[in-house]
Structures are given as structure tokens and as C-alpha cells.
Protein backbone atom coordinates (compact mmCIF):
# COMPACT_ATOMS: atom_id res chain seq x y z
CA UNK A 1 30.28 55.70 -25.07
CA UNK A 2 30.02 52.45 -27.20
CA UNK A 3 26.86 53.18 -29.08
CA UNK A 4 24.80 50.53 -27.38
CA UNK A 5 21.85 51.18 -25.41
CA UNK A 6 22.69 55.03 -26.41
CA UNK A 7 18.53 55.38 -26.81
CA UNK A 8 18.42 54.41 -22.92
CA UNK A 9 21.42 56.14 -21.52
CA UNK A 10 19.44 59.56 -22.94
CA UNK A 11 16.40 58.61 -21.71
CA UNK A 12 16.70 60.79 -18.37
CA UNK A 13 18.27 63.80 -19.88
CA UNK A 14 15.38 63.86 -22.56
CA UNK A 15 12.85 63.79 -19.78
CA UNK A 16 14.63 66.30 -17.87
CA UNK A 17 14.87 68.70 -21.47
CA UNK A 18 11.17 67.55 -21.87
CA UNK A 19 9.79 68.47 -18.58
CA UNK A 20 11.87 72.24 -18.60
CA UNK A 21 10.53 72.99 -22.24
CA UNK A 22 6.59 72.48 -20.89
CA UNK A 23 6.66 73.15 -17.25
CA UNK A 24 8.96 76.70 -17.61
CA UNK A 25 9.86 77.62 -21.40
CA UNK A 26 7.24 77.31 -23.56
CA UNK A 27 4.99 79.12 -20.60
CA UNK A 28 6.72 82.47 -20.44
CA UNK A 29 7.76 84.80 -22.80
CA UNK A 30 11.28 85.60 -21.84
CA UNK A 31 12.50 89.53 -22.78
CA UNK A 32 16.14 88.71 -23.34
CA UNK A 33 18.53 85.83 -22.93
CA UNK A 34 19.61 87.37 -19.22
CA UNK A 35 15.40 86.95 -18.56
CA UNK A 36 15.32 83.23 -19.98
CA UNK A 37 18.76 82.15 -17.83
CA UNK A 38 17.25 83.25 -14.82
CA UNK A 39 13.77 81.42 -15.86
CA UNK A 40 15.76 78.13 -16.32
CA UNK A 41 17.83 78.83 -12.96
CA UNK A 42 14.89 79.02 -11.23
CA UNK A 43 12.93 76.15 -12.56
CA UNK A 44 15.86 73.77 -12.35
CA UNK A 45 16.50 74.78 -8.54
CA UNK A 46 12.81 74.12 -8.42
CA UNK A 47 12.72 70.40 -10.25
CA UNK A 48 15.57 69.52 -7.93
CA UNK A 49 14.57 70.74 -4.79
CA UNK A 50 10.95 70.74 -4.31
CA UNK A 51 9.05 68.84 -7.61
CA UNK A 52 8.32 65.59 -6.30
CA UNK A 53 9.52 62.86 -8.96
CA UNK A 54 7.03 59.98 -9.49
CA UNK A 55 10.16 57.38 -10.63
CA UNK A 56 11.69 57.98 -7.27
CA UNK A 57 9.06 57.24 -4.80
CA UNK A 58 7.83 61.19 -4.95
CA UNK A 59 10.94 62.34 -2.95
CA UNK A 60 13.08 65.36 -4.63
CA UNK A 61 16.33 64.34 -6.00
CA UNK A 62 18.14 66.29 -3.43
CA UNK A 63 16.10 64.05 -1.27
CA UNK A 64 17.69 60.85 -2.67
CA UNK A 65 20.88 62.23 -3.06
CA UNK A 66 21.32 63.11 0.47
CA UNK A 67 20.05 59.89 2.13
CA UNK A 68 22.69 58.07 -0.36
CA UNK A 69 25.07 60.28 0.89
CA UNK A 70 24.61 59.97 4.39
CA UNK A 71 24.04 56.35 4.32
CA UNK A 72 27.94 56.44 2.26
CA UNK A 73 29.44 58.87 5.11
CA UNK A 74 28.38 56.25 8.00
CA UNK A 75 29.84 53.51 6.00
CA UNK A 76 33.15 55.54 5.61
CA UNK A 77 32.73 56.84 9.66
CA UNK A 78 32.76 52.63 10.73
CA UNK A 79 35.91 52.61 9.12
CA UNK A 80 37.86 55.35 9.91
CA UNK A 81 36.87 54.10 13.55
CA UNK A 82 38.29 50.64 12.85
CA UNK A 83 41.73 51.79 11.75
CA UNK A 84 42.83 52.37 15.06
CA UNK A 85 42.20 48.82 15.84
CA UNK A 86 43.88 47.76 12.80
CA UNK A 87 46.57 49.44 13.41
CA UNK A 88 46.93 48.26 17.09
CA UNK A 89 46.50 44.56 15.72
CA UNK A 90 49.60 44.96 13.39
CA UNK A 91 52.13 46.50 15.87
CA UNK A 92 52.51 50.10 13.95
């Protein structure tokens, strides 16, 4: 990292730090370290797969993630089915 724009390329991870302090830490009163893992486990597996997140349209990440992903794995499925043709048209 250059050191510019370092306040906005933190920006998400704050939020995300920000959101797991109120939403899960500061609400339970963990026993042990093994207690408060778990806690966190289980509240990021719930912020990525079922809180809805008002920056991206109120879908889940995983959500996003996987329509960006599929829309990638067609892209990459056209062309895998053009290199036959490609080949043909250079005579391999």
C-alpha cells in the first residue's frame, strides 16, 4: 500500500469490525476465549450469509459473490466452446 486513500481502503473492514463489536460482542458475555471464537464464527457465517447489506441492494454477500461468479464461469464456458473453432480455423 502507498499510503493514499489508506482512510478509504479501511473503510469496509472498519464497518465490518464495527458491526461484529455491536451486533455479537459487546451483547454476550463470553465464558472463555473457546466461547467468544465460536460467538464470532457464528455471527460472521451469519453477516455473510443471511444479514441483508443495505450498500449492496439488501442481497447477502454470498449473494453477490455468487451471481459474479456465475456470470464469470459463463464468460469462461463461451470460450472454452470457441477453442475448438479456433483451433479448426488455424489447421492444428
Amino acid at each position: 500500500m502507498d499510503g493514499k486513500g489508506r482512510a478509504t481502503d479501511n473503510v469496509f473492514i472498519e464497518r465490518l469490525w464495527r458491526s461484529l463489536k455491536y451486533e455479537e460482542v459487546y451483547l454476550h458475555e463470553y465464558s472463555s476465549p473457546r466461547e467468544a471464537r465460536r460467538g464470532v464464527a457464528r455471527y460472521l457465517d451469519f453477516y455473510n450469509y443471511r444479514r441483508p447489506h443495505q450498500s449492496l441492494g439488501y442481497q447477502t454477500p454470498v449473494e453477490v459473490y455468487t451471481k459474479q461468479y456465475q456470470c464469470i464461469t459463463k464468460k469462461v464456458a463461451v470460450t472454452r466452446q470457441q477453442v475448438p473453432e479456433m483451433v479448426a480455423e488455424i489447421g492444428l
